[in-house]
PDB file of N, CA and C in Angstrom:
ATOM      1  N   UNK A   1      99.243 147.750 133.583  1.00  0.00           N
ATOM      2  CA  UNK A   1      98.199 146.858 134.040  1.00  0.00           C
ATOM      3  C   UNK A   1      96.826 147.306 133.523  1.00  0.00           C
ATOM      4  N   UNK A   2      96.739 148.230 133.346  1.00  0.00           N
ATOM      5  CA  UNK A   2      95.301 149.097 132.975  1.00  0.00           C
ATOM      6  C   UNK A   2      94.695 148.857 131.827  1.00  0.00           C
ATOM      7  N   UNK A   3      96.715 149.560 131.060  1.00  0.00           N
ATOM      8  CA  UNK A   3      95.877 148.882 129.134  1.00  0.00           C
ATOM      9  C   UNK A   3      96.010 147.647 129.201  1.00  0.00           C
ATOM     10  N   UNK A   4      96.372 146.424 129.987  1.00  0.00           N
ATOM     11  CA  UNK A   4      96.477 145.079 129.514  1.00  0.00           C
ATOM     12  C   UNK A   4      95.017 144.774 129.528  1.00  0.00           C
ATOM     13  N   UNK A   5      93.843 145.161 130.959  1.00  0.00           N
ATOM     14  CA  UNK A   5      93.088 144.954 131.245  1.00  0.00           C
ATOM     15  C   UNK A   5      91.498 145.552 129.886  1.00  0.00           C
ATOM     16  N   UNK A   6      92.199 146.732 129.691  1.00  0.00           N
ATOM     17  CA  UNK A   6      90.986 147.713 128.469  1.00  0.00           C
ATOM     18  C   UNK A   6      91.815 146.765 127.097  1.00  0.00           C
ATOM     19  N   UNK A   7      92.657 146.091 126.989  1.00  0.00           N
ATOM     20  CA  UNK A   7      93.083 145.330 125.742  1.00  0.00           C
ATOM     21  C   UNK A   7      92.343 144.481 125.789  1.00  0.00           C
ATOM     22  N   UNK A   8      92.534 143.149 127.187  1.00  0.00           N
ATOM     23  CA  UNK A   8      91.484 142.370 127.522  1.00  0.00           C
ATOM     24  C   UNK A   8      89.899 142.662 127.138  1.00  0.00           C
ATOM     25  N   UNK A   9      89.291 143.641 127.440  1.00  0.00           N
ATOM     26  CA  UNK A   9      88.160 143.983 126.958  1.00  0.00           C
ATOM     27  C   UNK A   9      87.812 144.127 126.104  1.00  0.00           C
ATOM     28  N   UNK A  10      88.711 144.871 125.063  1.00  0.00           N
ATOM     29  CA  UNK A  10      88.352 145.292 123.953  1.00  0.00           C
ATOM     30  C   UNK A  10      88.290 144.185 122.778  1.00  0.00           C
ATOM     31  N   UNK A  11      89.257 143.002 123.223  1.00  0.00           N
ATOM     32  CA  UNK A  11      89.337 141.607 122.747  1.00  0.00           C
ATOM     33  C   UNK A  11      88.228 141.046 123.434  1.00  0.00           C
ATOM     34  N   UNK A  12      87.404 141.114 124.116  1.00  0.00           N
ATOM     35  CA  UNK A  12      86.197 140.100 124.516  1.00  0.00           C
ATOM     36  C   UNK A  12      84.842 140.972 124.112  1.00  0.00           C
ATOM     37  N   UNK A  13      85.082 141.882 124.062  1.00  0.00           N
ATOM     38  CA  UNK A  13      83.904 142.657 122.943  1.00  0.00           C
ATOM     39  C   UNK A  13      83.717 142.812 121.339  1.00  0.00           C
ATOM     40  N   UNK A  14      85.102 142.431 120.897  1.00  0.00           N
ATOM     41  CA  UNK A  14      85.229 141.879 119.469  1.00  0.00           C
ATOM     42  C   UNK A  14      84.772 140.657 119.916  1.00  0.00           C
ATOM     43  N   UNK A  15      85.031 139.829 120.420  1.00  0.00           N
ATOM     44  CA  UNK A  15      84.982 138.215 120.233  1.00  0.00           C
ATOM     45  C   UNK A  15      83.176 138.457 120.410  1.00  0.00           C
ATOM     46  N   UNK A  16      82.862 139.105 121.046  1.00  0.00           N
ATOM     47  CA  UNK A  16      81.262 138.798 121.573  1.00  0.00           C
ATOM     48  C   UNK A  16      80.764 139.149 120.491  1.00  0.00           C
ATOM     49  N   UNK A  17      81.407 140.381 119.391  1.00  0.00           N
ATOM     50  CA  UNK A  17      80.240 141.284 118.292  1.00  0.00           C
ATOM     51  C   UNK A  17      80.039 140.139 117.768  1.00  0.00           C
ATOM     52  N   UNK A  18      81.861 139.350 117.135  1.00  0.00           N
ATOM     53  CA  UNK A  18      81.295 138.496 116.127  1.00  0.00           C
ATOM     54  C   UNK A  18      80.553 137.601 116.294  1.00  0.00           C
ATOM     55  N   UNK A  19      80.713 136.433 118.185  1.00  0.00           N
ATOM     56  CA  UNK A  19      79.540 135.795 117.426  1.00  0.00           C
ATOM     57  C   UNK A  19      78.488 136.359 117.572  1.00  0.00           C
ATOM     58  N   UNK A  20      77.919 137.303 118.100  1.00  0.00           N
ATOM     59  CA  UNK A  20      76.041 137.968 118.150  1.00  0.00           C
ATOM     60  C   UNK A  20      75.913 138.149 116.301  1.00  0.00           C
ATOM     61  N   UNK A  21      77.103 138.456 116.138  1.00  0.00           N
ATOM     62  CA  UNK A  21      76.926 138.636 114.329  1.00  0.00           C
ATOM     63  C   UNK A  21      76.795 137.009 113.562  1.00  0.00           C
ATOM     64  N   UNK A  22      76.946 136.201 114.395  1.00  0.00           N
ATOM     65  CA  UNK A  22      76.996 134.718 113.870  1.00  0.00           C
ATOM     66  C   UNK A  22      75.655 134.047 114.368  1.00  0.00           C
ATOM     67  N   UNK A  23      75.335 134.637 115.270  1.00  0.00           N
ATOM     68  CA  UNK A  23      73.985 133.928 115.984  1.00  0.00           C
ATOM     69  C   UNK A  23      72.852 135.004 115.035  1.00  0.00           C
ATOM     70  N   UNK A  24      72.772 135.710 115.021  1.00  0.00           N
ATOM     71  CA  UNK A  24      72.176 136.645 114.182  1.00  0.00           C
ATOM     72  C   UNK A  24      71.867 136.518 112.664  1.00  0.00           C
ATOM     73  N   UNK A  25      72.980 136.336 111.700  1.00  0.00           N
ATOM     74  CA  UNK A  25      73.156 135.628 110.951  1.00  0.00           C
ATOM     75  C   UNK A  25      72.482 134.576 110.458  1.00  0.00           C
ATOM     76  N   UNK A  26      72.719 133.155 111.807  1.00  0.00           N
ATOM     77  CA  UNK A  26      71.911 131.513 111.750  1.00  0.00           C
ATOM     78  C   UNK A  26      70.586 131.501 111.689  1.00  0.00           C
ATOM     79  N   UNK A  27      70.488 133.066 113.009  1.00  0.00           N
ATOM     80  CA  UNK A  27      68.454 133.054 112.801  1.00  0.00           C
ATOM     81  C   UNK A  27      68.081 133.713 111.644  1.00  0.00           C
ATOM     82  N   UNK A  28      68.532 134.666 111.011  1.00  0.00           N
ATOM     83  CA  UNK A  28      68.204 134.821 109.742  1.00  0.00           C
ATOM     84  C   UNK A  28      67.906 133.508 108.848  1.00  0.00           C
ATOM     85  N   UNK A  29      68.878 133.234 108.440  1.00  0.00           N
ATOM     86  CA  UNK A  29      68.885 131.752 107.660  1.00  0.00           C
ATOM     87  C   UNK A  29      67.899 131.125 108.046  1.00  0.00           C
ATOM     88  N   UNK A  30      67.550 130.786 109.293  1.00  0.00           N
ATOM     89  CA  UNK A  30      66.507 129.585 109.908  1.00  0.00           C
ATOM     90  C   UNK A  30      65.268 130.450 109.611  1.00  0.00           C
ATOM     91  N   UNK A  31      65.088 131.801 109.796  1.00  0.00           N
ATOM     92  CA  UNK A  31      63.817 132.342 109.266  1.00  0.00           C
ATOM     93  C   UNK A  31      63.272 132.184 108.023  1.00  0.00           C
ATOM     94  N   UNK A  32      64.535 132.513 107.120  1.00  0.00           N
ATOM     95  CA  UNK A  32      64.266 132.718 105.697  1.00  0.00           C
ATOM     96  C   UNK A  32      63.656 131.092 104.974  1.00  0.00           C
ATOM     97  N   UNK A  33      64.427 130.170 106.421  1.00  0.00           N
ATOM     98  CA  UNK A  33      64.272 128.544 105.766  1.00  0.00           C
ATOM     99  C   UNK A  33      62.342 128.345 105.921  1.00  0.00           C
ATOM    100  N   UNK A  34      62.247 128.578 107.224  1.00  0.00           N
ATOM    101  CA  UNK A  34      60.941 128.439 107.640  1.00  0.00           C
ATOM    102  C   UNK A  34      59.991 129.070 106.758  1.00  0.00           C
ATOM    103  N   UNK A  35      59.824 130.402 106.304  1.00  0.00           N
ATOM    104  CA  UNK A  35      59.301 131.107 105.821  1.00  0.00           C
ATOM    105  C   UNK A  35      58.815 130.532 104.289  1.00  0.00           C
ATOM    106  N   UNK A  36      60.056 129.934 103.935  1.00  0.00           N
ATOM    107  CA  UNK A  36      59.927 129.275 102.537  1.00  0.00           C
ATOM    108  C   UNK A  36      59.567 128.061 102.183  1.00  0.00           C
ATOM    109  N   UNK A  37      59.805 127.600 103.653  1.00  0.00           N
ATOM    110  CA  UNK A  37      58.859 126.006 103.381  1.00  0.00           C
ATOM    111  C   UNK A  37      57.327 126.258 103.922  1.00  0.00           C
ATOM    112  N   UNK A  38      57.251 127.101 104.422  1.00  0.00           N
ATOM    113  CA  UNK A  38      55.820 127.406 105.114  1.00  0.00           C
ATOM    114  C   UNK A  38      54.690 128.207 103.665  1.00  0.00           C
ATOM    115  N   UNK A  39      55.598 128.679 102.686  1.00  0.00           N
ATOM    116  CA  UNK A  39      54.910 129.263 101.403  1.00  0.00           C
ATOM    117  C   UNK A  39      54.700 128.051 100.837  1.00  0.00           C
ATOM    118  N   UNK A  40      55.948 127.569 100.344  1.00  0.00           N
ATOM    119  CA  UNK A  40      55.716 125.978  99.768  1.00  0.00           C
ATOM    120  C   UNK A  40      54.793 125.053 100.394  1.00  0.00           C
ATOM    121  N   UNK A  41      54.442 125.001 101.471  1.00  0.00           N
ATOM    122  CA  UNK A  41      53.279 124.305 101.949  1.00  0.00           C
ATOM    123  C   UNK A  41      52.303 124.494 101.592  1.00  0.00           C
ATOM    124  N   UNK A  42      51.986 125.733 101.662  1.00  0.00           N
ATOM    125  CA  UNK A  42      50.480 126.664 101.736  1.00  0.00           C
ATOM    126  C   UNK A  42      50.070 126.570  99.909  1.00  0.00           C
ATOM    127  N   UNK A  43      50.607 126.917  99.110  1.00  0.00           N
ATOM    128  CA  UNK A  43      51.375 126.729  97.992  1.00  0.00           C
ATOM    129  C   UNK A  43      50.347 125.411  97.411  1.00  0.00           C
ATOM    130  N   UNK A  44      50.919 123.978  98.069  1.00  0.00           N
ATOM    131  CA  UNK A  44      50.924 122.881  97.877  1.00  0.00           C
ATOM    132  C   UNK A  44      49.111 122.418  98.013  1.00  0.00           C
ATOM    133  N   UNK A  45      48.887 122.907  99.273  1.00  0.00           N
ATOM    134  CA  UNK A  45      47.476 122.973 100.109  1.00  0.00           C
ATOM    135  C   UNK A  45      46.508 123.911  99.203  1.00  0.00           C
ATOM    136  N   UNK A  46      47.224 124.832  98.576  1.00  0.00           N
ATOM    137  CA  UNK A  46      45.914 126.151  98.148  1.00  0.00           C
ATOM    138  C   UNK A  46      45.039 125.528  96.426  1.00  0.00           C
ATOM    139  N   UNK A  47      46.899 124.563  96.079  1.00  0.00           N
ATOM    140  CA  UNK A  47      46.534 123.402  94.862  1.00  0.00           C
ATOM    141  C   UNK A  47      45.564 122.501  94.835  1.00  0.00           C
ATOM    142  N   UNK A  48      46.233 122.028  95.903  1.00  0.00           N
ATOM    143  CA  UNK A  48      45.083 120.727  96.069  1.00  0.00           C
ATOM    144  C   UNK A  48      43.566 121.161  96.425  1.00  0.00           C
ATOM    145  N   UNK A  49      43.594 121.703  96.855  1.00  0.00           N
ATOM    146  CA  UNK A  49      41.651 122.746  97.469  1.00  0.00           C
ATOM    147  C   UNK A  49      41.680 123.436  96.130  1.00  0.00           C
ATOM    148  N   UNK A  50      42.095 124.257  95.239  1.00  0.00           N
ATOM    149  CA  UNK A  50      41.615 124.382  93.825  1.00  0.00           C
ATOM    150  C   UNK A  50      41.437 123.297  93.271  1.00  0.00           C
ATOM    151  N   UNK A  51      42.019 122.358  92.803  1.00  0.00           N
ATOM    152  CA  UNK A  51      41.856 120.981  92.617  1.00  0.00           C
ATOM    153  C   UNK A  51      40.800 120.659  92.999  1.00  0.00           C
ATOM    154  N   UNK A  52      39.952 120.139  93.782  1.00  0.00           N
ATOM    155  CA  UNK A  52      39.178 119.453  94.625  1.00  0.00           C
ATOM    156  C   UNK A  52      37.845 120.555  94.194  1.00  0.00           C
ATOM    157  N   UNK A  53      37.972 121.308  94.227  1.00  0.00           N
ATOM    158  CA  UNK A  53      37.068 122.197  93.879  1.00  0.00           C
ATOM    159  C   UNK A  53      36.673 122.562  92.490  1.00  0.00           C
ATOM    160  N   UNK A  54      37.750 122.480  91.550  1.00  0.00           N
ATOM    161  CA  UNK A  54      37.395 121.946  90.492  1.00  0.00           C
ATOM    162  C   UNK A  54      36.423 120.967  89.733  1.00  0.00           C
ATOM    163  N   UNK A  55      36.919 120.223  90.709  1.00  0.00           N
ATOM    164  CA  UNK A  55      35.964 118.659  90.536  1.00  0.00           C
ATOM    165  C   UNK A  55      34.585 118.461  90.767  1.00  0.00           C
ATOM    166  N   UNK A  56      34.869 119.441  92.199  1.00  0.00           N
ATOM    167  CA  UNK A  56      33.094 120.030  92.580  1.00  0.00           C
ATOM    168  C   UNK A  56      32.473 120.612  91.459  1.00  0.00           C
ATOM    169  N   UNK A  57      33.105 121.668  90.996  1.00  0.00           N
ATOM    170  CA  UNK A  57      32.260 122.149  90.273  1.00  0.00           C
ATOM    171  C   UNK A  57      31.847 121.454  88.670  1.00  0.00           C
ATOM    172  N   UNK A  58      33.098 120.705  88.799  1.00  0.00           N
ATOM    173  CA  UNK A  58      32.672 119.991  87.224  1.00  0.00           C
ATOM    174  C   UNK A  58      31.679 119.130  87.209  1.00  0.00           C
ATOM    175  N   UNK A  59      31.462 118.784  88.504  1.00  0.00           N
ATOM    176  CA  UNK A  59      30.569 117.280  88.945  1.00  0.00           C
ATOM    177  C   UNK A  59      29.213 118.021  89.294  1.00  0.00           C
ATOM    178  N   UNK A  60      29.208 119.275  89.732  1.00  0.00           N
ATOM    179  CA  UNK A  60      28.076 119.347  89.912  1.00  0.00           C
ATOM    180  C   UNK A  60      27.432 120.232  88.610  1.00  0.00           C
ATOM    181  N   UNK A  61      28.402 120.898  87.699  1.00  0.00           N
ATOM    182  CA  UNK A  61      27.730 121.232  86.341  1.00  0.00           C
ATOM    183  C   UNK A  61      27.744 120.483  84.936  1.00  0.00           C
ATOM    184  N   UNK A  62      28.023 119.423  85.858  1.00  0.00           N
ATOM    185  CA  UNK A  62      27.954 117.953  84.616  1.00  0.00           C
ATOM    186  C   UNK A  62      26.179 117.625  85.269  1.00  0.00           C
ATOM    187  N   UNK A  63      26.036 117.496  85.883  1.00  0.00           N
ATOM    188  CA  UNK A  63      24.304 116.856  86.569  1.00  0.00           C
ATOM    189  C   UNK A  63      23.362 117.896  86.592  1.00  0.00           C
ATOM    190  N   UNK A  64      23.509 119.136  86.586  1.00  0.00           N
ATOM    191  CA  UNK A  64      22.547 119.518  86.088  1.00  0.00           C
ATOM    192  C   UNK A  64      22.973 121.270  85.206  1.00  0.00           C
ATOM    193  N   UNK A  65      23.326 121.259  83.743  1.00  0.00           N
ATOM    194  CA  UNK A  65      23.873 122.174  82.824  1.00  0.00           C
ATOM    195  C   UNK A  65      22.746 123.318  83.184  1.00  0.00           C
ATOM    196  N   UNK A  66      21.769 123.671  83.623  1.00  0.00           N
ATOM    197  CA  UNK A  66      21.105 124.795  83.512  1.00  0.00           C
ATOM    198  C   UNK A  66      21.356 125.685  85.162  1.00  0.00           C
ATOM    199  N   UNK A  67      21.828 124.809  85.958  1.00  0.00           N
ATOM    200  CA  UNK A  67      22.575 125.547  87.384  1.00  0.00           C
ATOM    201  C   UNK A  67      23.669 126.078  86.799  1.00  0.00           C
ATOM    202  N   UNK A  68      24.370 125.348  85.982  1.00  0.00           N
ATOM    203  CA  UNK A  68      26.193 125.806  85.436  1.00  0.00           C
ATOM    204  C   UNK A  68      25.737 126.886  85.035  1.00  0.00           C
ATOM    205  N   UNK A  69      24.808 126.866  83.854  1.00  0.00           N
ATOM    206  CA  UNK A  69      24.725 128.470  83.379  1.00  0.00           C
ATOM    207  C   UNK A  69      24.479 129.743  84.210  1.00  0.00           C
ATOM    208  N   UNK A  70      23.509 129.244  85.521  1.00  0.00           N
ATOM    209  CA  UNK A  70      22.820 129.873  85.953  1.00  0.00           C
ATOM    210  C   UNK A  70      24.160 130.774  86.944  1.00  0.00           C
ATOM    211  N   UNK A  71      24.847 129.506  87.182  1.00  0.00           N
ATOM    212  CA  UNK A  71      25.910 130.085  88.164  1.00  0.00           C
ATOM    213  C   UNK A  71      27.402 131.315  87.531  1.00  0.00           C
ATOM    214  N   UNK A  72      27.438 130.822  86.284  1.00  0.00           N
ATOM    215  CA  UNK A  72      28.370 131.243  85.579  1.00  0.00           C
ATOM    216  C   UNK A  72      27.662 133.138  85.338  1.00  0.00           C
ATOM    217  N   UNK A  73      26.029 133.255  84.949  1.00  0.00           N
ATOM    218  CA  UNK A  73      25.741 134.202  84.631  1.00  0.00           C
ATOM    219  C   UNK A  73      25.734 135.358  85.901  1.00  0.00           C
ATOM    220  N   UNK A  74      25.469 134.448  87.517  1.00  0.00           N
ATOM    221  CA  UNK A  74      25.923 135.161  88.982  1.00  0.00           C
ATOM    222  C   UNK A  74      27.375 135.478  88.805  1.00  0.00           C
ATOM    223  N   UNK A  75      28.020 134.552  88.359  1.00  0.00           N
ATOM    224  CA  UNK A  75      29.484 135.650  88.610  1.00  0.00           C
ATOM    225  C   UNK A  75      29.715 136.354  87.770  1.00  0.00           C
ATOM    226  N   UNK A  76      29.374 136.176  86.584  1.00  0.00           N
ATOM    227  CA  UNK A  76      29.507 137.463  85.441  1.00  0.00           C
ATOM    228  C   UNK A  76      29.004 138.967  86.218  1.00  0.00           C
ATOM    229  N   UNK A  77      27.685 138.882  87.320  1.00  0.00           N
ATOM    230  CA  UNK A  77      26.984 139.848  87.542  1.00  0.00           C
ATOM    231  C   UNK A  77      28.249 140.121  88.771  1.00  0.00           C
ATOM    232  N   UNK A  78      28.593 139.356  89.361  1.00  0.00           N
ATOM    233  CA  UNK A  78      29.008 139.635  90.393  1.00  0.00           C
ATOM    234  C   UNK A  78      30.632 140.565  90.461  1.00  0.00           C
ATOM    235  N   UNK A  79      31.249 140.322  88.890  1.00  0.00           N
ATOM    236  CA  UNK A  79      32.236 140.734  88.110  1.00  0.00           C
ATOM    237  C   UNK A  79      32.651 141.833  88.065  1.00  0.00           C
ATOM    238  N   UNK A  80      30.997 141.891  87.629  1.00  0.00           N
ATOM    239  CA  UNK A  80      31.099 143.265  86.756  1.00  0.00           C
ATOM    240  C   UNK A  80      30.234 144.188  87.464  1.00  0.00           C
ATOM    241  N   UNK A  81      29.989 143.941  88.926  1.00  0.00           N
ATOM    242  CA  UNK A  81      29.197 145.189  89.947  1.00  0.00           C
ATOM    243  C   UNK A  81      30.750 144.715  91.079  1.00  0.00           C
ATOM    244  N   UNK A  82      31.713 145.017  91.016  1.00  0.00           N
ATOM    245  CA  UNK A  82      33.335 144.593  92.132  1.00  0.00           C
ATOM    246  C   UNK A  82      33.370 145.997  92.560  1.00  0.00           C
ATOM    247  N   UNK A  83      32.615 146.984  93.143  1.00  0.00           N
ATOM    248  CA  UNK A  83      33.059 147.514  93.425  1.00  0.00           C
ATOM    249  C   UNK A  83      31.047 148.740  93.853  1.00  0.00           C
ATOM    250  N   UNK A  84      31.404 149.308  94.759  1.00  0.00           N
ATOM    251  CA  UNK A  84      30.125 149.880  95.167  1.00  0.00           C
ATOM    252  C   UNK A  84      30.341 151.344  93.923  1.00  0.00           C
ATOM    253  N   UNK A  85      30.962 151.993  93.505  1.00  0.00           N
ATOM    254  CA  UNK A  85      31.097 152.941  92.778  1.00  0.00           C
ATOM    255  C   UNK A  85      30.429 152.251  91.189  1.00  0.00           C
ATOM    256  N   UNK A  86      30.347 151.015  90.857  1.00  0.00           N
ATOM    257  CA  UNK A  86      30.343 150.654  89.548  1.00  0.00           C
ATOM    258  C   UNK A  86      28.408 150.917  89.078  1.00  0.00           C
ATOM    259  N   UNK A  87      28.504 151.592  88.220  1.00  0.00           N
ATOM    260  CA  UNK A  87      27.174 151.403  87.797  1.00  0.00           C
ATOM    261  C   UNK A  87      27.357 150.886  85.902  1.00  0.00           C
ATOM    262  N   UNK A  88      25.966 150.312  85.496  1.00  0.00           N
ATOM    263  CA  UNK A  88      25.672 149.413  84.454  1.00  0.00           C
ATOM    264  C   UNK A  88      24.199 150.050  84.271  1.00  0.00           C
ATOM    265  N   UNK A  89      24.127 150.652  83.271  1.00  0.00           N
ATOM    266  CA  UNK A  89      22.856 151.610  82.342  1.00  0.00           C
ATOM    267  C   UNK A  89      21.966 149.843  81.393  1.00  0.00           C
ATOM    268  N   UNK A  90      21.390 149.063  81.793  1.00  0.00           N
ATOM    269  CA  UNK A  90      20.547 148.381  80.491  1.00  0.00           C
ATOM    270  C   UNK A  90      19.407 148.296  80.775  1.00  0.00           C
ATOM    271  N   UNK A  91      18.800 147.622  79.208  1.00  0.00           N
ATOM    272  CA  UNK A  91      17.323 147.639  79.348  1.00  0.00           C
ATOM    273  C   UNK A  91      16.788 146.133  79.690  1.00  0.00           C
ATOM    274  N   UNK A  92      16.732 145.996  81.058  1.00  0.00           N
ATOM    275  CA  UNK A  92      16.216 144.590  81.203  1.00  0.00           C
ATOM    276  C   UNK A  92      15.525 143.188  80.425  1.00  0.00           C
ATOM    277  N   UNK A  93      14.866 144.046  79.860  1.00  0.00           N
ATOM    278  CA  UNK A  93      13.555 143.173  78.615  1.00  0.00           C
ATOM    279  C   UNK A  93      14.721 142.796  77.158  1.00  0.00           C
ATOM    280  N   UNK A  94      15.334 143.542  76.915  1.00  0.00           N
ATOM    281  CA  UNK A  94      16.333 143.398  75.839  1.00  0.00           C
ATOM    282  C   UNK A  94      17.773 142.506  75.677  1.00  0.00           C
ATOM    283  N   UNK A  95      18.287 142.471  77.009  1.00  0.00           N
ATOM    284  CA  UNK A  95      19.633 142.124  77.506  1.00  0.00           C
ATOM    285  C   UNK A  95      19.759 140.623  77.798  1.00  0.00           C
ATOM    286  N   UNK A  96      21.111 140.284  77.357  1.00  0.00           N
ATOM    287  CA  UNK A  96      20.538 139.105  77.654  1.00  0.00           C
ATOM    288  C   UNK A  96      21.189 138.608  79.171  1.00  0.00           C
ATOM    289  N   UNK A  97      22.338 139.722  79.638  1.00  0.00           N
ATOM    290  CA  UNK A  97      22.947 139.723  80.673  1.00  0.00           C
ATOM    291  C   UNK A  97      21.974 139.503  81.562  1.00  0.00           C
ATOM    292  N   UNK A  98      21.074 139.491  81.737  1.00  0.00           N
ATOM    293  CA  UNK A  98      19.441 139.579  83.090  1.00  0.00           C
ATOM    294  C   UNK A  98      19.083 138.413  82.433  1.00  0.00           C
ATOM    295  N   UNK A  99      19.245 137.652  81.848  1.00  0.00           N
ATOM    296  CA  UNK A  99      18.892 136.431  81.570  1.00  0.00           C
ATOM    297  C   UNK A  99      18.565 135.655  82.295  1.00  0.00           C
ATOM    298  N   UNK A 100      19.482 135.127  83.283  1.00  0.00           N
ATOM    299  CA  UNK A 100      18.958 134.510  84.272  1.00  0.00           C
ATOM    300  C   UNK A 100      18.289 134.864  85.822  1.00  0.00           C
ATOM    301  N   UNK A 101      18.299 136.234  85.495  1.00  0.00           N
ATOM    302  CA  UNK A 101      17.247 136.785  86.697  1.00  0.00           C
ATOM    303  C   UNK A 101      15.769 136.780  86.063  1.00  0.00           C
ATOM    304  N   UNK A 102      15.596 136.588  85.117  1.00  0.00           N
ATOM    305  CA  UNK A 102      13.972 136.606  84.677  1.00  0.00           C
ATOM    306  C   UNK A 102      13.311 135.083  84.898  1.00  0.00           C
ATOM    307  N   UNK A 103      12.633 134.713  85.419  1.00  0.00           N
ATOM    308  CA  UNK A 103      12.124 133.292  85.648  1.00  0.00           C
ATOM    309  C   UNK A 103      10.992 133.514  86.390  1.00  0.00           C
ATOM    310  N   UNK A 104      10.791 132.481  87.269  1.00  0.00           N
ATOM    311  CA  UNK A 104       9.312 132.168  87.642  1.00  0.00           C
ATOM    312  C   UNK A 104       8.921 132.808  88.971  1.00  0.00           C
ATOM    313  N   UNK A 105       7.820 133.361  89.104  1.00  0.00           N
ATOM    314  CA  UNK A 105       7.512 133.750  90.138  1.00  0.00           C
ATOM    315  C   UNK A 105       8.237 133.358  91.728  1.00  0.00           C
ATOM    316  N   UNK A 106       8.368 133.832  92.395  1.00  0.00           N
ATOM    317  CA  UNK A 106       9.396 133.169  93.767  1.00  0.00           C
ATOM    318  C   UNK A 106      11.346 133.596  93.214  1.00  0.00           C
ATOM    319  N   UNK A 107      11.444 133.677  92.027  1.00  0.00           N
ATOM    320  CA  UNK A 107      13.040 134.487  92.113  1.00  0.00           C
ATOM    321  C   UNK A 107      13.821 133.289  91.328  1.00  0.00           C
ATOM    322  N   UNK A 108      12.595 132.030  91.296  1.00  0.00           N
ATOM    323  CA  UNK A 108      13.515 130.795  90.770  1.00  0.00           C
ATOM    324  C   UNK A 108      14.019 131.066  89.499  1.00  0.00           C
ATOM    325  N   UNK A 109      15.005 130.812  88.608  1.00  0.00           N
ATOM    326  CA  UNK A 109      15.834 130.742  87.118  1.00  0.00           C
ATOM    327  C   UNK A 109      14.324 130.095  86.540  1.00  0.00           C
ATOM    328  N   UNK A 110      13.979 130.460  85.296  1.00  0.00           N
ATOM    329  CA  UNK A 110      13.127 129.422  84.321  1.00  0.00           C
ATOM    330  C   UNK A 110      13.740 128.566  83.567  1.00  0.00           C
ATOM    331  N   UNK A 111      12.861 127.545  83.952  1.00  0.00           N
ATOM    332  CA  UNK A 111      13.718 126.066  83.195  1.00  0.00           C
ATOM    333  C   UNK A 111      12.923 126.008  82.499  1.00  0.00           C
ATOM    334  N   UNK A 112      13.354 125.422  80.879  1.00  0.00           N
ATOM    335  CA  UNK A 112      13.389 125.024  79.843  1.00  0.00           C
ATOM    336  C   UNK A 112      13.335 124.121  79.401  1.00  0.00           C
TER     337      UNK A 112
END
């Protein structure tokens, strides 16, 4: 009667591993599903806002070409100082990299 009963058990603790190993398993899968449509979304969204932003910027350095430059020569600066350790040795008056920091009194770019 004893081993019928520890047989009994030992058969309802197999039956239980496998399915916790089957439920275990499904949420995997359902994670891995979520996870990958949730990249593919973001993915989809990060396109379209580059996109859109694109446009901004083409539209707004189509109307006035001396901001485009002006802006293009800020991120060059901004590039090439990425990091607080970075230093850059030039001679202001000579360079043409400071190009668009030289302008009119008040900090404005000089227009041309």
């Amino acid at each position: 009667m004893e081993a019928e009963r520890k047989r009994v058990a030992n058969e309802l603790r197999s039956t239980g591993g496998a399915e916790g190993e089957k439920i275990r398993a499904d949420a995997d899968r359902q994670r891995e599903v979520t996870i990958a449509n949730a990249y593919r979304d973001a993915q989809k969204i990060k396109g379209e806002g580059d996109a859109q932003a694109a446009r901004l910027y083409a539209d707004s350095f189509g109307r006035d070409p001396q901001f485009a430059q002006f802006y293009r020569s800020l991120e060059a600066y901004k590039s090439s100082f990425n990091s607080k350790g970075d230093v850059m040795v030039l001679d202001p008056g000579s360079s043409e990299f400071f190009k668009g920091m030289r302008g009119t009194p008040g900090g404005a770019p000089a227009r041309k």
